[in-house]
C-alpha atoms as a PDB file:
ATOM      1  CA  UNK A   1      12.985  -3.723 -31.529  1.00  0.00           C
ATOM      2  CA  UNK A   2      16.479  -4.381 -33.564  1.00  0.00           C
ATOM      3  CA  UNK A   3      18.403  -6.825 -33.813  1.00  0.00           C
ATOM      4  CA  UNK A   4      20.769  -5.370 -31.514  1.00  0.00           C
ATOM      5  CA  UNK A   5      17.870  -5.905 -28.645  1.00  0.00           C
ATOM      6  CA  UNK A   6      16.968  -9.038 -28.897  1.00  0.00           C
ATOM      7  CA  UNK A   7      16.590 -10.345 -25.662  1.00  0.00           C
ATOM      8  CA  UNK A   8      18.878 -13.078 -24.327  1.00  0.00           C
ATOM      9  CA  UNK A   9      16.191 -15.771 -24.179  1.00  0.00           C
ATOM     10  CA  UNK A  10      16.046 -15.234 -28.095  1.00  0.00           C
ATOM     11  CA  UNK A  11      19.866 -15.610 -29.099  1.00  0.00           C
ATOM     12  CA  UNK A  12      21.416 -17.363 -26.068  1.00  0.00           C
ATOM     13  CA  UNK A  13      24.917 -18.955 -26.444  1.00  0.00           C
ATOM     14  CA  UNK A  14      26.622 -21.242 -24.955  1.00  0.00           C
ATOM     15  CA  UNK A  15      29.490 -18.857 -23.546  1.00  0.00           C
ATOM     16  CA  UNK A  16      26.098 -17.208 -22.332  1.00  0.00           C
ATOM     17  CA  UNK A  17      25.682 -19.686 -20.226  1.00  0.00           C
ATOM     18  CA  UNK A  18      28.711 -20.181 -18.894  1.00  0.00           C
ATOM     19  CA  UNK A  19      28.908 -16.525 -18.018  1.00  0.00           C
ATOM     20  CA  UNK A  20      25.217 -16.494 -16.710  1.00  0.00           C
ATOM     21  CA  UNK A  21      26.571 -20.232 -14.425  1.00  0.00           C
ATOM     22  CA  UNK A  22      29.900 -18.088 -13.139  1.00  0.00           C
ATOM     23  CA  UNK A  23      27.568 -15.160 -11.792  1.00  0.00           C
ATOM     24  CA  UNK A  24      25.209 -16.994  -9.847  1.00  0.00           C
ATOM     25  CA  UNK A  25      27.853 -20.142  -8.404  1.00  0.00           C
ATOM     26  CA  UNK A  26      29.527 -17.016  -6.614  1.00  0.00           C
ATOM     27  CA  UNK A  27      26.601 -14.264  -6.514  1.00  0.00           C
ATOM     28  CA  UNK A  28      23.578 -16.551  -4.326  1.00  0.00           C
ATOM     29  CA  UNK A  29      26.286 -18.199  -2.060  1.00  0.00           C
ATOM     30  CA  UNK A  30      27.965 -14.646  -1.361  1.00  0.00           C
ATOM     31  CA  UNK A  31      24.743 -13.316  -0.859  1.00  0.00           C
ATOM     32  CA  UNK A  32      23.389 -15.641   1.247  1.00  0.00           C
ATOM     33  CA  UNK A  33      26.294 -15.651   3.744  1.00  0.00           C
ATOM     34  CA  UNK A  34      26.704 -11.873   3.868  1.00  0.00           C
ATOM     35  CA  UNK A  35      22.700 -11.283   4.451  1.00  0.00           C
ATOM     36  CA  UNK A  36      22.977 -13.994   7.060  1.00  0.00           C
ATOM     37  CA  UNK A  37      25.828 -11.887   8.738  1.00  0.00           C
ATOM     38  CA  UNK A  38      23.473  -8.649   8.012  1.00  0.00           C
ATOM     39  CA  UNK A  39      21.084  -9.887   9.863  1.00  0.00           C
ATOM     40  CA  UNK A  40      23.425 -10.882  13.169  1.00  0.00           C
ATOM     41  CA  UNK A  41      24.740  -7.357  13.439  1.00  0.00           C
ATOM     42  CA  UNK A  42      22.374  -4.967  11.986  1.00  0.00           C
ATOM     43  CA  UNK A  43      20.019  -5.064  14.592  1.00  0.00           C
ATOM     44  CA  UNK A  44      22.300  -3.038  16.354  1.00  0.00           C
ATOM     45  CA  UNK A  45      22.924  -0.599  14.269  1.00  0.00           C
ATOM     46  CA  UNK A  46      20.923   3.162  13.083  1.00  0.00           C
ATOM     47  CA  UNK A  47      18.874   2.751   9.756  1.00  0.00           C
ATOM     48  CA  UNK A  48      21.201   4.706   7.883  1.00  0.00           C
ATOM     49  CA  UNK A  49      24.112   2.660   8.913  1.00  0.00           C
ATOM     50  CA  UNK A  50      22.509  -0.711   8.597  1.00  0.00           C
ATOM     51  CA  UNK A  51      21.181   0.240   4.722  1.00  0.00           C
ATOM     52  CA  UNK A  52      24.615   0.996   4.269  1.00  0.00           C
ATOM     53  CA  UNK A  53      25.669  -1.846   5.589  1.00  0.00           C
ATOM     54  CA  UNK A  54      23.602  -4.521   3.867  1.00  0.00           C
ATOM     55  CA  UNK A  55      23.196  -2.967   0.523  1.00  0.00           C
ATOM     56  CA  UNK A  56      27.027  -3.224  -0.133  1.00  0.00           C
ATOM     57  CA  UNK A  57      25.960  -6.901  -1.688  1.00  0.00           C
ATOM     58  CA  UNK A  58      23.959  -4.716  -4.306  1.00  0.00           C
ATOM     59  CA  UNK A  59      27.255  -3.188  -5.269  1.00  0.00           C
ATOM     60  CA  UNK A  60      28.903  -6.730  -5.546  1.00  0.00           C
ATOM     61  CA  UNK A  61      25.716  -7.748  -7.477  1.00  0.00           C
ATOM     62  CA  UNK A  62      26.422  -4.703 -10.123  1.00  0.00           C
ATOM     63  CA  UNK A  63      30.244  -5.407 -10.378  1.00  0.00           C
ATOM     64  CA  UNK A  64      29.483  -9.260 -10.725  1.00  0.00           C
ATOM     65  CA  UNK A  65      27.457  -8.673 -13.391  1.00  0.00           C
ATOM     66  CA  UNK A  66      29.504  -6.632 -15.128  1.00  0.00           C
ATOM     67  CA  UNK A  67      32.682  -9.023 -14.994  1.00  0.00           C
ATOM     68  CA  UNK A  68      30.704 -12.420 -15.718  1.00  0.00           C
ATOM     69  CA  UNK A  69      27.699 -10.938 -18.001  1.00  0.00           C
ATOM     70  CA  UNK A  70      29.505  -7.863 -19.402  1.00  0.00           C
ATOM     71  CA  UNK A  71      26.241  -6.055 -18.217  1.00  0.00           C
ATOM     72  CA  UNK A  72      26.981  -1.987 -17.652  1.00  0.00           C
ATOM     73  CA  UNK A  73      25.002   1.021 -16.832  1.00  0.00           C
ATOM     74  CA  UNK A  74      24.339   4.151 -17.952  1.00  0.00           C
ATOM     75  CA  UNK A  75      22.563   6.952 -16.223  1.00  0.00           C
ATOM     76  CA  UNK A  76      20.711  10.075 -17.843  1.00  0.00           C
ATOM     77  CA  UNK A  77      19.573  12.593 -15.832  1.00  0.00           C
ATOM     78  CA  UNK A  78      21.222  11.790 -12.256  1.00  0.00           C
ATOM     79  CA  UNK A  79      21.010  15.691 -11.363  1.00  0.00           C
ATOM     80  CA  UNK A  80      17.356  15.122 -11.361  1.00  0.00           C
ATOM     81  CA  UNK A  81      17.482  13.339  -7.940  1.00  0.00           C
ATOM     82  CA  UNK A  82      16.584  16.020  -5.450  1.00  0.00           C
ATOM     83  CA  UNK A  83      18.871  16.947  -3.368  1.00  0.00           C
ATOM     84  CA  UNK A  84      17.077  17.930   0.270  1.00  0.00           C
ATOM     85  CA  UNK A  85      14.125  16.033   1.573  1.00  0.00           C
ATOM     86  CA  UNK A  86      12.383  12.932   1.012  1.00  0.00           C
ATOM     87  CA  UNK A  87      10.838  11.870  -2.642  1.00  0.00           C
ATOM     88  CA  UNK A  88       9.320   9.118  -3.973  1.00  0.00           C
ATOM     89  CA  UNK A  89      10.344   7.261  -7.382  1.00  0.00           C
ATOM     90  CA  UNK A  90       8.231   5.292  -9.797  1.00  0.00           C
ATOM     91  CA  UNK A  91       9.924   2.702 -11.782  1.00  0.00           C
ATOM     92  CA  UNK A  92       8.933   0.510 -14.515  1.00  0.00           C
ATOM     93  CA  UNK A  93       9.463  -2.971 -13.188  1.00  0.00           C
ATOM     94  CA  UNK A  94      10.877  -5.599 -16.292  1.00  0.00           C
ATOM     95  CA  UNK A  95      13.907  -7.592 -14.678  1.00  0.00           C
ATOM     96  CA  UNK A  96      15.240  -8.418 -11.229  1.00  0.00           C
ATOM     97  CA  UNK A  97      17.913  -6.189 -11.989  1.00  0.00           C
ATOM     98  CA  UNK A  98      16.422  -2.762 -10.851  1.00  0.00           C
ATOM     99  CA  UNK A  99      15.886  -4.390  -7.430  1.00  0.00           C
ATOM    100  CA  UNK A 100      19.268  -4.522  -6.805  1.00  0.00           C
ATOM    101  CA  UNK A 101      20.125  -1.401  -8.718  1.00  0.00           C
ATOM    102  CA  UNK A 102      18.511   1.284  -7.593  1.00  0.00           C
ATOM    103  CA  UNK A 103      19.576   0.418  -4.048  1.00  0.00           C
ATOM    104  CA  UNK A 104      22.275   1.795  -5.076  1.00  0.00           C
ATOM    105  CA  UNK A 105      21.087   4.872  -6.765  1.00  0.00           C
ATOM    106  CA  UNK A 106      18.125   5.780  -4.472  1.00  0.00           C
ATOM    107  CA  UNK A 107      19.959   6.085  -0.479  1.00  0.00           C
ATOM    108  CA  UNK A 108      18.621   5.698   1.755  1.00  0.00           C
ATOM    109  CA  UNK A 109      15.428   4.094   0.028  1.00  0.00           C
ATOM    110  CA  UNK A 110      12.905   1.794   1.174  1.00  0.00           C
ATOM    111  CA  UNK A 111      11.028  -0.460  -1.290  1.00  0.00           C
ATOM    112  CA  UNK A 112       7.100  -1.090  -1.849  1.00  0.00           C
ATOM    113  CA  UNK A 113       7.212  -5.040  -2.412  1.00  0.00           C
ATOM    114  CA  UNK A 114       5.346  -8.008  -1.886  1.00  0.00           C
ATOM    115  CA  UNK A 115       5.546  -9.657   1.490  1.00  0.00           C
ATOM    116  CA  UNK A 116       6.443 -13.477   0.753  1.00  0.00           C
ATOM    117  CA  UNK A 117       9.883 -11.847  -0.242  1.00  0.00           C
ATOM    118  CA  UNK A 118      10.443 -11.569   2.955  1.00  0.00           C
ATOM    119  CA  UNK A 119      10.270 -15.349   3.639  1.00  0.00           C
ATOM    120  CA  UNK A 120      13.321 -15.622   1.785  1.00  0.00           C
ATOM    121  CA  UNK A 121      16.257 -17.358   3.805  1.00  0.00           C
ATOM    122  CA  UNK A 122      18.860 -15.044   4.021  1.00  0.00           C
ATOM    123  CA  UNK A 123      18.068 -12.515   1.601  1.00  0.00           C
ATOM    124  CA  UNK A 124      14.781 -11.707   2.495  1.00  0.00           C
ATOM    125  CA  UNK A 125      15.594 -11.624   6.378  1.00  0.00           C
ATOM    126  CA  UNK A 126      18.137  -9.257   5.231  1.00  0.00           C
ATOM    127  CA  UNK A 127      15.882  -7.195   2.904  1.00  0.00           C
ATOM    128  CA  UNK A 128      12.896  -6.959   6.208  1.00  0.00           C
ATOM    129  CA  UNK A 129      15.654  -4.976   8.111  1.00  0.00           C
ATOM    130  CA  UNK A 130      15.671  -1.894   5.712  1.00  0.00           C
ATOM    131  CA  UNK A 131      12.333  -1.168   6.069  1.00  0.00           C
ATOM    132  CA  UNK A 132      10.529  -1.939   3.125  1.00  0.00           C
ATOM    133  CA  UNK A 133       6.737  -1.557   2.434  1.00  0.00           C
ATOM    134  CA  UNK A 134       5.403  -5.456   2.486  1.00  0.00           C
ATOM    135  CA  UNK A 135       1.993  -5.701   0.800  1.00  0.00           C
ATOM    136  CA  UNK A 136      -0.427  -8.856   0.797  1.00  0.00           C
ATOM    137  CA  UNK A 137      -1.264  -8.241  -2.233  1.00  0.00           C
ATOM    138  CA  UNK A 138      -4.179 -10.732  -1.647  1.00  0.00           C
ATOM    139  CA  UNK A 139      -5.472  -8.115   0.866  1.00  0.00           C
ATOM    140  CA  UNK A 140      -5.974  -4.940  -1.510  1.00  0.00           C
ATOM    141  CA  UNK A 141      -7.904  -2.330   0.899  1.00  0.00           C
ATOM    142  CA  UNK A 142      -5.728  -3.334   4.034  1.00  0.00           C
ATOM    143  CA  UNK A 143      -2.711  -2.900   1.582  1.00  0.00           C
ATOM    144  CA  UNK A 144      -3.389   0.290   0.199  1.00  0.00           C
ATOM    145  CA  UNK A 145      -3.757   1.593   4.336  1.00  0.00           C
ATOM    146  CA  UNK A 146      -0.390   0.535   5.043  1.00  0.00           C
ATOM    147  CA  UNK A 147       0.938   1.511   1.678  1.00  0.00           C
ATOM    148  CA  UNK A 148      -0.578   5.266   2.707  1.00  0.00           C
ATOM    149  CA  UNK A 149       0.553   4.641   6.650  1.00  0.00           C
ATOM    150  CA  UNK A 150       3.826   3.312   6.418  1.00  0.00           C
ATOM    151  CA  UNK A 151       4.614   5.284   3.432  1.00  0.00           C
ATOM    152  CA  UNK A 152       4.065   8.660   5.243  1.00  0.00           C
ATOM    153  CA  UNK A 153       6.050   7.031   8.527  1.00  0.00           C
ATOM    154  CA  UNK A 154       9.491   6.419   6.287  1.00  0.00           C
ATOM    155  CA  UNK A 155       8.993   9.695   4.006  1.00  0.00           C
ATOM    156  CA  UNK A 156       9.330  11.942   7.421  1.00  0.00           C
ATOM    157  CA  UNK A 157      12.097   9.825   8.812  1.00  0.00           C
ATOM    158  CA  UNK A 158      14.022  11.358   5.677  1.00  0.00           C
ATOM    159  CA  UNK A 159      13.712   7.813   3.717  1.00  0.00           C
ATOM    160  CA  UNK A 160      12.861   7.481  -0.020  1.00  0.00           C
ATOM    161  CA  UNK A 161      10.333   5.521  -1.446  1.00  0.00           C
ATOM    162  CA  UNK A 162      10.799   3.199  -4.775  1.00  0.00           C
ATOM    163  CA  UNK A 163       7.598   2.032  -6.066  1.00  0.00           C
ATOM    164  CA  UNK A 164       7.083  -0.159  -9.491  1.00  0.00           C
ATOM    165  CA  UNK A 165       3.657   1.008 -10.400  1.00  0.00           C
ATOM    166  CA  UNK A 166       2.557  -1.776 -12.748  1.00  0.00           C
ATOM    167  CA  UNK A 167       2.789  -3.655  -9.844  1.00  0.00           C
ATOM    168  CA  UNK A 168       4.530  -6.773 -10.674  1.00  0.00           C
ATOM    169  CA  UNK A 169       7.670  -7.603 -13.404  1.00  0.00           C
ATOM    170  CA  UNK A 170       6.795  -7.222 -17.405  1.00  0.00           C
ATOM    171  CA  UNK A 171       8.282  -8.704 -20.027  1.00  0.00           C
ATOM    172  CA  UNK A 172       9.683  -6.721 -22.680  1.00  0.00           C
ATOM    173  CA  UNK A 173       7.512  -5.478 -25.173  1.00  0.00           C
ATOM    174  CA  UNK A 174       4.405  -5.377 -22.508  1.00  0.00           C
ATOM    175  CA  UNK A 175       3.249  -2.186 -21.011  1.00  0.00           C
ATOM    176  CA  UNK A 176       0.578  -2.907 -18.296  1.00  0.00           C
ATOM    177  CA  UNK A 177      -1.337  -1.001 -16.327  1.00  0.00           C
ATOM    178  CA  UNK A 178       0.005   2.177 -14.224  1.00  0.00           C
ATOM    179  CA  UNK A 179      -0.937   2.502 -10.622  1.00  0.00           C
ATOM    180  CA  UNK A 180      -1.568   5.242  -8.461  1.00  0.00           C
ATOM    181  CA  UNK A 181       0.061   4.317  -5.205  1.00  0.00           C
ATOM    182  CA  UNK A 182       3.551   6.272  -5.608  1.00  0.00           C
ATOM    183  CA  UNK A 183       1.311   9.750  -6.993  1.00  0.00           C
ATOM    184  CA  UNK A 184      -0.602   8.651  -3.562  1.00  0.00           C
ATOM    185  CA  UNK A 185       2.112   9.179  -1.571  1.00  0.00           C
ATOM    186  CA  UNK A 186       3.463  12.486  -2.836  1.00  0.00           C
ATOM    187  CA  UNK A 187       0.607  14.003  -2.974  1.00  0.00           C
ATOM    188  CA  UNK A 188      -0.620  12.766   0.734  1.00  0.00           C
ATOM    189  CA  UNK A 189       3.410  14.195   2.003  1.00  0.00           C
ATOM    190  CA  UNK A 190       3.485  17.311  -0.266  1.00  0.00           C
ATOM    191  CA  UNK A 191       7.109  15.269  -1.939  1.00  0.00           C
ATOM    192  CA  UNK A 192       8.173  15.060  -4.989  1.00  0.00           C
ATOM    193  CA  UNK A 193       7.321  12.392  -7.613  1.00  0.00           C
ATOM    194  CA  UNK A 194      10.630  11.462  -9.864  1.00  0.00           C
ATOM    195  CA  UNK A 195       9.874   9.013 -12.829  1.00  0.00           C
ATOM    196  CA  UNK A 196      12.722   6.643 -13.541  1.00  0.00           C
ATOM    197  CA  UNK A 197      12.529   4.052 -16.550  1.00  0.00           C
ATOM    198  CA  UNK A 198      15.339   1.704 -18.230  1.00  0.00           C
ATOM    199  CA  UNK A 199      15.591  -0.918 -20.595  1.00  0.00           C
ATOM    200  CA  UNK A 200      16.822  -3.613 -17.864  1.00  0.00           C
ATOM    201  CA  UNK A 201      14.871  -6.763 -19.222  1.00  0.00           C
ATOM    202  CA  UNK A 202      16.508  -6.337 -23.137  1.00  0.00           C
ATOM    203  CA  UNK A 203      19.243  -7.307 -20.902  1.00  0.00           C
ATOM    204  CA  UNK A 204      18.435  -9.497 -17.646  1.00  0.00           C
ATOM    205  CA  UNK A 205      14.823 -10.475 -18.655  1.00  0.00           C
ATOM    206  CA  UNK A 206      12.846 -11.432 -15.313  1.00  0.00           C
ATOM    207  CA  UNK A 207      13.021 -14.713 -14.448  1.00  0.00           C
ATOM    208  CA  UNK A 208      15.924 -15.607 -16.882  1.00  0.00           C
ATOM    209  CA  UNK A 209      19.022 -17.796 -16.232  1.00  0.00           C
ATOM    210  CA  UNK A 210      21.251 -16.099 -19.234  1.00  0.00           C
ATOM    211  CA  UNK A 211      21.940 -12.870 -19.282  1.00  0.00           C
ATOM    212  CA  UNK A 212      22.907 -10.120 -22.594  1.00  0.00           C
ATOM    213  CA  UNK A 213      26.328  -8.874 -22.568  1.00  0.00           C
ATOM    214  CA  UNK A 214      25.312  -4.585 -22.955  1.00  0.00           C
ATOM    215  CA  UNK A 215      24.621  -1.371 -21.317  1.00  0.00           C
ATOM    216  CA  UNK A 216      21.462  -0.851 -19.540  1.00  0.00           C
ATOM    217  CA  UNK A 217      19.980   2.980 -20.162  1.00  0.00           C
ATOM    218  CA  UNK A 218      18.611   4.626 -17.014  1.00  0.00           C
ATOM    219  CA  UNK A 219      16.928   7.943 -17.559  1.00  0.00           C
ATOM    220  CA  UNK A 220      15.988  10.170 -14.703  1.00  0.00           C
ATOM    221  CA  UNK A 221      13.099  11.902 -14.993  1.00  0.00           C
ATOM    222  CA  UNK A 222      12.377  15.994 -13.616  1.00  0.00           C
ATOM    223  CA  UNK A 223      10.664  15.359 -10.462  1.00  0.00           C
ATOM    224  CA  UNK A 224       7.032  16.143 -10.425  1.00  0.00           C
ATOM    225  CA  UNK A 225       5.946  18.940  -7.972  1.00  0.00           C
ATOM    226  CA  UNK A 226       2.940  21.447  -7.196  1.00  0.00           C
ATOM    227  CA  UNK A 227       2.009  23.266  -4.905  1.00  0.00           C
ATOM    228  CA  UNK A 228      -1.347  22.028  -4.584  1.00  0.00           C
ATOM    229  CA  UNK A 229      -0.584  18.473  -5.169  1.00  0.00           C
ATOM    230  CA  UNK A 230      -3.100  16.150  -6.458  1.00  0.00           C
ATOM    231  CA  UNK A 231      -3.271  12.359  -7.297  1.00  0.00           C
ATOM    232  CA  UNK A 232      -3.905  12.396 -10.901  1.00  0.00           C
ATOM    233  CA  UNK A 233      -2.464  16.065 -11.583  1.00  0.00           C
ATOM    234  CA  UNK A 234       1.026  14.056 -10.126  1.00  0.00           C
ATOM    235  CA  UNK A 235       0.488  10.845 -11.554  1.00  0.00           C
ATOM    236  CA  UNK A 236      -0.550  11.547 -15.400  1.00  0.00           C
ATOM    237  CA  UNK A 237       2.250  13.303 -16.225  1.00  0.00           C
ATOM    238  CA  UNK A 238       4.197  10.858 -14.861  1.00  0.00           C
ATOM    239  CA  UNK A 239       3.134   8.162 -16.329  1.00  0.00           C
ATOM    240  CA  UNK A 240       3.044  10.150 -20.385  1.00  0.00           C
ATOM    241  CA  UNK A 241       6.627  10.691 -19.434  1.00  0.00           C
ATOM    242  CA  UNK A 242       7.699   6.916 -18.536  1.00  0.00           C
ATOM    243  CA  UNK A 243       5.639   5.677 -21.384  1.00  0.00           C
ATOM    244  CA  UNK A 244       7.227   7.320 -23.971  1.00  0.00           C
ATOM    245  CA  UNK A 245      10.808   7.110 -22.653  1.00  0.00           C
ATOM    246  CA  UNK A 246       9.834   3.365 -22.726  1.00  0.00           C
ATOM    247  CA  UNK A 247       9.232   3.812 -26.238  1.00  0.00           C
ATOM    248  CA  UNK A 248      11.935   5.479 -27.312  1.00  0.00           C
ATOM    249  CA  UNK A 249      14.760   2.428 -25.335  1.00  0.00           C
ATOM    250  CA  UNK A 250      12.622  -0.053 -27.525  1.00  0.00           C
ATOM    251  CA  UNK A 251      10.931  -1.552 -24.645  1.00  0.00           C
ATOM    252  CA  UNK A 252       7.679  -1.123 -25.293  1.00  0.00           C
ATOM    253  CA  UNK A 253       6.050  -1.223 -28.893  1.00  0.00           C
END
């Protein structure tokens, strides 16, 4: 890692702070009250209009960033997104940033997550409207059924899935342990797989208050497709290809 990467938590300032205060006094109250009005009118509305609708606080949350934190993005590889039909993506998973991101990348998308997200005032009431994939993670056979189940329900409603295969948020510098669930899914619905990494936490590291002025890299990945489809003939390439783009942003050693 150079110096240039050090993560905030290592060479935090005080106008770091200040910055980091400024984006969350306005962000959490802003989001709050908009997800609260989310969730009075967008019961009434299509899926594709309400995802519209309630993810237009993840475009705040991106231009917030940028004006408080100085926090940009830049995207490699945006033409790999396919163009007709349902896909699913496989993310690595270092920051809270990407959950807000790729909302606005992936559309419509719903999200493989844990369920006591949901039980989040405001937000999460907000978030259980776009259809996301809840797990109980403390129920692994009954969550890999509905991961399979409700996965194959939203991929032929035309809805793309975002899954973070190492299953929960890594610091930098940690790579984890890849799992099969989104290769599961495209190979069970004959879709395409489409690897997506970034170097997110050099920037917003999870669970930190500052954040790093810079520009996170997002690099799209060819999307993974046979004709025979198989878990592990989808999911190993996959995974060589995240790993060493992971490498090569310095996120991993």
């Amino acid at each position: 890692m150079t110096a240039e990467q050090v993560p905030p938590t290592e060479s935090a300032s005080v106008l770091a702070y200040i910055r980091a205060s400024l984006f969350y006094a306005v962000f959490y109250p802003v989001m709050f009250v908009y997800s609260l009005l989310c969730v009075c009118v967008g019961w009434a509305l299509p899926f594709r209009a309400r995802f519209r609708l309630i993810t237009v606080i993840n475009f705040f949350c991106m231009f917030w960033l940028r004006l408080t934190c100085g926090v940009k993005v830049e995207i490699e590889g945006r033409e790999n997104l396919p163009k007709n039909g349902a896909y699913v993506v496989v993310a690595n998973h270092s920051s809270e940033w990407e959950t807000f991101f790729l909302q606005t990348l992936i559309r419509p998308q719903c999200t493989v997550l844990k369920q006591e997200l949901l039980r989040i005032p405001g937000f999460g009431w907000a978030l259980g409207m776009l259809k996301p994939i809840a797990l109980d993670r403390s129920k692994r056979r009954g969550a890999l059924k509905q991961l399979i189940t409700q996965g194959r329900e939203r991929l032929e409603e035309g809805i793309n899935i975002v899954i973070f295969p190492q299953g929960t948020r890594l610091p930098v510098g940690q790579l984890g342990r890849f799992n099969k669930g989104g290769a599961m899914l495209a190979a069970a619905n004959n879709v395409p797989l489409v690897p997506l990494v970034h170097d997110a936490g050099l920037y917003w590291p999870g669970k930190s208050f500052v954040k790093r002025s810079g520009t996170v890299k997002v690099i799209i990945g060819k999307p993974v497709e046979l004709d025979e489809p198989s878990v592990d003939a989808l999911h190993d390439p996959s995974v060589e290809w995240m790993e060493a783009r992971m490498r090569a942003l310095r996120v991993v050693d």
